[in-house]
N, C-alpha and C. Protein backbone atom coordinates (compact mmCIF):
# COMPACT_ATOMS: atom_id res chain seq x y z
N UNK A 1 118.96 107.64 91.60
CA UNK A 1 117.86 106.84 91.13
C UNK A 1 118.39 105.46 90.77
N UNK A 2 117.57 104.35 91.18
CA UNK A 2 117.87 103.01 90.85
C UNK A 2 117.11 102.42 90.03
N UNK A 3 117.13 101.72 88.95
CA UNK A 3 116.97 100.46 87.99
C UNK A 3 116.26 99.58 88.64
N UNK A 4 115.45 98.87 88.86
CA UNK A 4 114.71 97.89 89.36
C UNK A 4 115.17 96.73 88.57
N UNK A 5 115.57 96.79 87.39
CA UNK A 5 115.90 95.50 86.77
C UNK A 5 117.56 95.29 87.03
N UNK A 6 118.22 95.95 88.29
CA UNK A 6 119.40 95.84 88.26
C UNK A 6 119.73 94.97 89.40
N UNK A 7 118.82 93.67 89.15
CA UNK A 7 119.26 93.00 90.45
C UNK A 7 118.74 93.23 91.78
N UNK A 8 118.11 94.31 91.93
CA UNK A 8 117.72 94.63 93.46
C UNK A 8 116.53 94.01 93.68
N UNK A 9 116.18 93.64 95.43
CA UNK A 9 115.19 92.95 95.57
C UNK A 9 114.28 93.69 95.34
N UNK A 10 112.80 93.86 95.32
CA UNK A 10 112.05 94.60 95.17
C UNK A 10 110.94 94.49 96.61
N UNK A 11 110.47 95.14 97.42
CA UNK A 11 109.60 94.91 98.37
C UNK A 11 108.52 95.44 98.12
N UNK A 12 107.38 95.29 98.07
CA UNK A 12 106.05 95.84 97.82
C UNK A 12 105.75 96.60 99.04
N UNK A 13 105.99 96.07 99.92
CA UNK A 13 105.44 97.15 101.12
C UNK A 13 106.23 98.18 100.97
N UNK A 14 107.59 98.10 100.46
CA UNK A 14 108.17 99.71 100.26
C UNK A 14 108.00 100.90 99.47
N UNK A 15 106.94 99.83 98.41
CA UNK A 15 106.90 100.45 97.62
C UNK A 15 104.96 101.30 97.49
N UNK A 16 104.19 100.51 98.12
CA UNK A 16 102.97 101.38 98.50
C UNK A 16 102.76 102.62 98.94
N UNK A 17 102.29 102.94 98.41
CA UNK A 17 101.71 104.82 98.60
C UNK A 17 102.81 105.84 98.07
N UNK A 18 104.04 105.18 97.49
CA UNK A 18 105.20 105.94 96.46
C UNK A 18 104.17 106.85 95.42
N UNK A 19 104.46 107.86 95.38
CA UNK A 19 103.99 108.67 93.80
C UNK A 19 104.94 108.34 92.76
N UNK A 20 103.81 107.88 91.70
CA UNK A 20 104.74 107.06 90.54
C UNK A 20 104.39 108.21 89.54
N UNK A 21 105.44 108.51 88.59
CA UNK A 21 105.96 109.39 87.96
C UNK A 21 106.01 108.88 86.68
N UNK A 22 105.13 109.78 85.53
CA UNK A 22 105.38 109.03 84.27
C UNK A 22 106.88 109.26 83.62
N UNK A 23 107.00 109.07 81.99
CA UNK A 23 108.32 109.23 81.85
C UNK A 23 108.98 110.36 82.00
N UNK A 24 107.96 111.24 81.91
CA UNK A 24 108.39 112.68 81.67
C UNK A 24 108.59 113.52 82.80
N UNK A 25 108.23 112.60 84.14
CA UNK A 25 107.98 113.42 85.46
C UNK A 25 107.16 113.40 85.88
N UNK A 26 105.36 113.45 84.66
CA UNK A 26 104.26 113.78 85.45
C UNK A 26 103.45 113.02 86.36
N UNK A 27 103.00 113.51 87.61
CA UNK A 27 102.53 112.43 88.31
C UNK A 27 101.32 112.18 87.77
N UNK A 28 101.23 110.63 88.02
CA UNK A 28 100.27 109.47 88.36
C UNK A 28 99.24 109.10 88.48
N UNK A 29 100.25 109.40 90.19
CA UNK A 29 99.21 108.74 90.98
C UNK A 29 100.07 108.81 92.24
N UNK A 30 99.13 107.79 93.56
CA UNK A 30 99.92 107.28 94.31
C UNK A 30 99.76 105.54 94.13
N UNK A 31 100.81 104.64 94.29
CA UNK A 31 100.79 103.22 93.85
C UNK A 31 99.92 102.36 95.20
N UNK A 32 98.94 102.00 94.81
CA UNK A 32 97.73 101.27 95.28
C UNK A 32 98.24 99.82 95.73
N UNK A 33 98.32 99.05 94.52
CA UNK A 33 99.08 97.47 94.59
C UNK A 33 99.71 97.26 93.84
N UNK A 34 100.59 96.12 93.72
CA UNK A 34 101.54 95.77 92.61
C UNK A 34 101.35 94.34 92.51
N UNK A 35 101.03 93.79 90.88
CA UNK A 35 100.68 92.55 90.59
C UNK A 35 102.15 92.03 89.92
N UNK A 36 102.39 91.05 90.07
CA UNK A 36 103.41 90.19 90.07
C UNK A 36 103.32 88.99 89.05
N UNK A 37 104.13 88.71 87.83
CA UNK A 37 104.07 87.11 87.31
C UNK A 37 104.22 86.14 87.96
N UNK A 38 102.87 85.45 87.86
CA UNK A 38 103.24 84.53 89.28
C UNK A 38 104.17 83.23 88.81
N UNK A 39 104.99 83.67 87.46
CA UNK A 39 106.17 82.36 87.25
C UNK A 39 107.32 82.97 88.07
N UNK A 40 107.50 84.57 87.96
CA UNK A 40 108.90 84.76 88.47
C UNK A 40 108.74 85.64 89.57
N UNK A 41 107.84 85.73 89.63
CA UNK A 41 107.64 86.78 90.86
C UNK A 41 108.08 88.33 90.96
N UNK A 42 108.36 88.82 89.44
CA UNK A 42 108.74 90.06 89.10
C UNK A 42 107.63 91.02 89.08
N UNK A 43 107.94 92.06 89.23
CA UNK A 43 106.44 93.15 89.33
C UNK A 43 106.16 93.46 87.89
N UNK A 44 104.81 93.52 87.42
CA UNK A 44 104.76 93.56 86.13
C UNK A 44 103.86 95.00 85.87
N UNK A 45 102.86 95.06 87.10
CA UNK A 45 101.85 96.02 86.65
C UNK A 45 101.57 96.56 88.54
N UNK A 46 101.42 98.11 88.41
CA UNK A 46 100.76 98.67 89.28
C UNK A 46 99.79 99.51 89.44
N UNK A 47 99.07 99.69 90.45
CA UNK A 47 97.44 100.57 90.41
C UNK A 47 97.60 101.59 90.73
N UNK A 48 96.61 102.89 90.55
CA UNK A 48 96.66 103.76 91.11
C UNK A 48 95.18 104.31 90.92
N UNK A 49 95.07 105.42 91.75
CA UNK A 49 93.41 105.51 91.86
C UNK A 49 92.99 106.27 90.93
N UNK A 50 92.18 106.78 89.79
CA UNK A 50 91.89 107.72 89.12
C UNK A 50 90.41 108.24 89.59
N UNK A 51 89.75 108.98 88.69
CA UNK A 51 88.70 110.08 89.38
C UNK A 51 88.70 110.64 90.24
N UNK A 52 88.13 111.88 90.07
CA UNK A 52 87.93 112.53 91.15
C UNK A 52 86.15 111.97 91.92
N UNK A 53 85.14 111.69 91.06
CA UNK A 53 84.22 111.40 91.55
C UNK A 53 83.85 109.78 91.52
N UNK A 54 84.45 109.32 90.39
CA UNK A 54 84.54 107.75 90.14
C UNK A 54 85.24 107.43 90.76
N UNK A 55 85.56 106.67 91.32
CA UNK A 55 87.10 106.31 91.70
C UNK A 55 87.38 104.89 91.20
N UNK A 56 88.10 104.43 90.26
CA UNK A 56 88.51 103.48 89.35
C UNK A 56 90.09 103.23 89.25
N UNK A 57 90.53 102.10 89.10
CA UNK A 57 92.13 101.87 89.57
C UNK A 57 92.27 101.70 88.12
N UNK A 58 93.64 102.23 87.76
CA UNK A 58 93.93 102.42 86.31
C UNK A 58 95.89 101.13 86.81
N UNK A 59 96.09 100.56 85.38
CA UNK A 59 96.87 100.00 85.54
C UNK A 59 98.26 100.60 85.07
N UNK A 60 99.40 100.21 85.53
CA UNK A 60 100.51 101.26 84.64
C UNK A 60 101.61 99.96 84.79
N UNK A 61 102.25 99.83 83.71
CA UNK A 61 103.25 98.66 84.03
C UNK A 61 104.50 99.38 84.45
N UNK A 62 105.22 98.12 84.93
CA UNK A 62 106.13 98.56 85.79
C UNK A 62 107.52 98.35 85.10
N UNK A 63 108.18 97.99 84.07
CA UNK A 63 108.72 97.97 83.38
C UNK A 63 109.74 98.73 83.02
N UNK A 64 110.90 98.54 83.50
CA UNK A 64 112.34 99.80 82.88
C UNK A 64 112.16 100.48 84.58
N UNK A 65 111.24 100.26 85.32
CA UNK A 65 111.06 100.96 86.91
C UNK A 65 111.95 102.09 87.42
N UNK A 66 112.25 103.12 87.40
CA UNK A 66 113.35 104.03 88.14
C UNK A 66 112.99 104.32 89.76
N UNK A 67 113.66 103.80 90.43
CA UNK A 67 113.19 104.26 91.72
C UNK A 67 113.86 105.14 92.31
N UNK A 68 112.89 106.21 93.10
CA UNK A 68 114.00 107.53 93.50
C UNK A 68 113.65 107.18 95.00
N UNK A 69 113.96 108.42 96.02
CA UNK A 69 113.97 108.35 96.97
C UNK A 69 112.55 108.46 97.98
N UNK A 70 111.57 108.86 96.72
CA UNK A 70 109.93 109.39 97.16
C UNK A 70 109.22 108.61 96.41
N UNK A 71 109.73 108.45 95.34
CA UNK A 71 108.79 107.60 93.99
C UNK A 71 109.47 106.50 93.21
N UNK A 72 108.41 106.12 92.43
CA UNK A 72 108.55 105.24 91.30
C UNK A 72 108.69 106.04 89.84
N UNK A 73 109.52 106.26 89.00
CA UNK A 73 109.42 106.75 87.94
C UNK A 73 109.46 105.48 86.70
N UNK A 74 107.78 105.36 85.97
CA UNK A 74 107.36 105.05 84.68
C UNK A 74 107.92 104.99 83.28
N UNK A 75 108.20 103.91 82.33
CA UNK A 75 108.36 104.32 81.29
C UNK A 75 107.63 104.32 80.25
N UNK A 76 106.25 104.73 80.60
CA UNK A 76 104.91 104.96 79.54
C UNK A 76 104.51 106.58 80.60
N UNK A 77 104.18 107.22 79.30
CA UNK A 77 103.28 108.65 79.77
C UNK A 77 101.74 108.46 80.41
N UNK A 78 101.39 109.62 80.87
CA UNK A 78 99.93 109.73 81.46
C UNK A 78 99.30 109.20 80.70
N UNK A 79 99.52 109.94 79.51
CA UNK A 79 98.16 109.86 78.90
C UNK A 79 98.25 107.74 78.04
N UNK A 80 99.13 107.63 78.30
CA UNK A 80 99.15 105.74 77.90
C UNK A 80 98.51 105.15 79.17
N UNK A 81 98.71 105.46 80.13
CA UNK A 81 97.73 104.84 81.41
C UNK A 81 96.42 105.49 81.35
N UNK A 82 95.66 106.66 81.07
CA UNK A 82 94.90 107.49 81.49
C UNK A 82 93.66 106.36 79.66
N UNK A 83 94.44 106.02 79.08
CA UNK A 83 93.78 105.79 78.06
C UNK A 83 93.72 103.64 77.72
N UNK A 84 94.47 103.72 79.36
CA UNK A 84 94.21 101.78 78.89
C UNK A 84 92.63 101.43 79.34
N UNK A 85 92.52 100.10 79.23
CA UNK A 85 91.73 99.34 79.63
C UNK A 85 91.07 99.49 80.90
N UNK A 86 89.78 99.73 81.05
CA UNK A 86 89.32 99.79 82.12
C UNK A 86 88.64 98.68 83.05
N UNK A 87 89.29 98.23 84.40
CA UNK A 87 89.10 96.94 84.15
C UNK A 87 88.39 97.04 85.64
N UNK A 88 86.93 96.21 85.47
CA UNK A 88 86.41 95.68 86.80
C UNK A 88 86.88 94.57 87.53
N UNK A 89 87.76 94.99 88.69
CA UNK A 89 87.95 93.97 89.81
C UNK A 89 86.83 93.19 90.39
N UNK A 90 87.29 91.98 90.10
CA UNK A 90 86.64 90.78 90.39
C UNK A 90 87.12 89.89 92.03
N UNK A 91 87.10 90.23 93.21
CA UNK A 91 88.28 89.73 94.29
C UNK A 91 89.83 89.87 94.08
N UNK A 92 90.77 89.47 94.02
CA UNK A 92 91.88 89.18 94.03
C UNK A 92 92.67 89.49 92.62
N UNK A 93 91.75 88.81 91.77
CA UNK A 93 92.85 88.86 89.99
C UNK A 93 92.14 89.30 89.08
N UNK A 94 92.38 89.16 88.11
CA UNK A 94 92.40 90.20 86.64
C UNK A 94 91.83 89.05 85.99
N UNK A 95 91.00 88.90 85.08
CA UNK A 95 90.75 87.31 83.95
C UNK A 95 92.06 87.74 83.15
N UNK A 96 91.61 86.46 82.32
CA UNK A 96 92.90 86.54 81.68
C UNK A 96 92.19 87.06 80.54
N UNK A 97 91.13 87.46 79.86
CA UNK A 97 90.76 89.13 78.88
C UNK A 97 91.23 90.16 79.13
N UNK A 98 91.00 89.99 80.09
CA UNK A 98 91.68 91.61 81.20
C UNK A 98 93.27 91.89 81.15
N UNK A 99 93.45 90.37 81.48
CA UNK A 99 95.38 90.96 81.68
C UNK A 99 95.86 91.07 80.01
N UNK A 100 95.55 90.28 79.01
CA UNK A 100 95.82 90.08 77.69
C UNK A 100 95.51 91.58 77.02
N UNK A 101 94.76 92.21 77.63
CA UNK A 101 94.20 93.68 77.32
C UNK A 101 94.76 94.84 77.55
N UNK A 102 95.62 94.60 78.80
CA UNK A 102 96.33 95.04 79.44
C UNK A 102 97.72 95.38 78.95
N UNK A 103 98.50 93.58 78.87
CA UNK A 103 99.60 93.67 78.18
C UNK A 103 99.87 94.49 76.52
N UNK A 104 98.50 93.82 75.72
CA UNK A 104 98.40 94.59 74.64
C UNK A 104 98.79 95.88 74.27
N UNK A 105 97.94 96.80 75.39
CA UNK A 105 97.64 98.10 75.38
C UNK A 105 98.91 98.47 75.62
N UNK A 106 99.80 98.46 76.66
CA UNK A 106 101.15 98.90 76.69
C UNK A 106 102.29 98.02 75.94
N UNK A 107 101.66 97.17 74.84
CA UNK A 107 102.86 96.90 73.70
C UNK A 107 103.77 96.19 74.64
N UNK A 108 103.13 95.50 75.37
CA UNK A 108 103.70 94.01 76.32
C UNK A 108 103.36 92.55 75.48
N UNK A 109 104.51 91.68 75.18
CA UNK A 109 103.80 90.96 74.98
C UNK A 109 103.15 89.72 76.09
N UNK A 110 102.21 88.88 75.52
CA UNK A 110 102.03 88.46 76.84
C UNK A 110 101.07 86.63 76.22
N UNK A 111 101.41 85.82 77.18
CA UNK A 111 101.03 84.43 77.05
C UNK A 111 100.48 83.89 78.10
N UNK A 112 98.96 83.54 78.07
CA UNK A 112 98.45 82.80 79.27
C UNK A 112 100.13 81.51 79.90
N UNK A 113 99.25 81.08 81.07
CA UNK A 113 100.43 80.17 81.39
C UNK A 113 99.29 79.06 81.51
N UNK A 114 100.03 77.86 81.82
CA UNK A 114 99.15 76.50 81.73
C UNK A 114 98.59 76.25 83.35
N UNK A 115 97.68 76.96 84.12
CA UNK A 115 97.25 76.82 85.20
C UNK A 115 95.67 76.51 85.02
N UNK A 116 95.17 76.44 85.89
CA UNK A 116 93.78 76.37 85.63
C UNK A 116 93.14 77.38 84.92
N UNK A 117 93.79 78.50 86.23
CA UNK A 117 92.83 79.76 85.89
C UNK A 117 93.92 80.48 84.01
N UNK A 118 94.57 80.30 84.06
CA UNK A 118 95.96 80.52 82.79
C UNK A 118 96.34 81.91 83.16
N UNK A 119 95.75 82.74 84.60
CA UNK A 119 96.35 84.26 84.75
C UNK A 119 97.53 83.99 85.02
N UNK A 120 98.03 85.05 84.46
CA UNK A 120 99.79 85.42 84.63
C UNK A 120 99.51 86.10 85.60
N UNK A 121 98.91 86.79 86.40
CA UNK A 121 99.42 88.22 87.41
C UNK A 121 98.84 87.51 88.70
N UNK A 122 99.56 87.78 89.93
CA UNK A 122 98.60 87.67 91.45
C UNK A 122 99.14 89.28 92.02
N UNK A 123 97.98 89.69 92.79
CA UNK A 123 98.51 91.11 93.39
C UNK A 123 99.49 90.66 94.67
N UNK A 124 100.27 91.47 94.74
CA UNK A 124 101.16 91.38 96.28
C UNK A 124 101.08 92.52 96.99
């Protein structure tokens, strides 16, 4: 298993449709998209689909990342994703209520940036 914060590049296309693994092992999900700070281009947050009859993308940050050979392994549990913010996609990005809600909830801290729109995240 590899460290994501150990220097390695990270590819998003490698990393789509991985089953991401909370801390403990339990699965997820499968990983939908991965949103990115668009100062450093690091992965900050990824989707995955929840409901069985709803179907609603739940966010899980990506943070401390373990990558194995099938998956992504999490360092927040199910039930910390299963219980964030539920957020309606608007095209492309998150408002910045949404991402600030986001970061909150998983005890991220987090600072608009000075852009128009002030979102920190773009999906890749």
């Amino acid at each position: 298993m590899t460290d994501a914060s150990d220097g390695i590049t990270w590819n998003a296309a490698e990393w789509h449709g991985k089953m991401l693994l909370d801390c403990n092992g339990e699965k997820i999900g499968k990983l939908e998209d991965v949103y990115v700070d668009v100062e450093n281009d690091e992965p900050q947050f990824g989707t995955v689909k929840e409901g069985l009859v709803h179907h609603h993308l739940a966010f899980v940050p990506l943070a401390g990342l373990q990558i194995g050979p099938d998956y992504l392994q999490v360092s927040v549990t199910k039930d910390q994703v299963k219980s964030a913010p539920h957020i309606d996609m608007h095209g492309e990005g998150l408002s910045q209520d949404d991402e600030a809600a986001l970061y909150h909830h998983f005890g991220m801290n987090y600072t608009a940036i000075g852009t128009e729109s002030g979102r920190r995240l773009a999906r890749r």
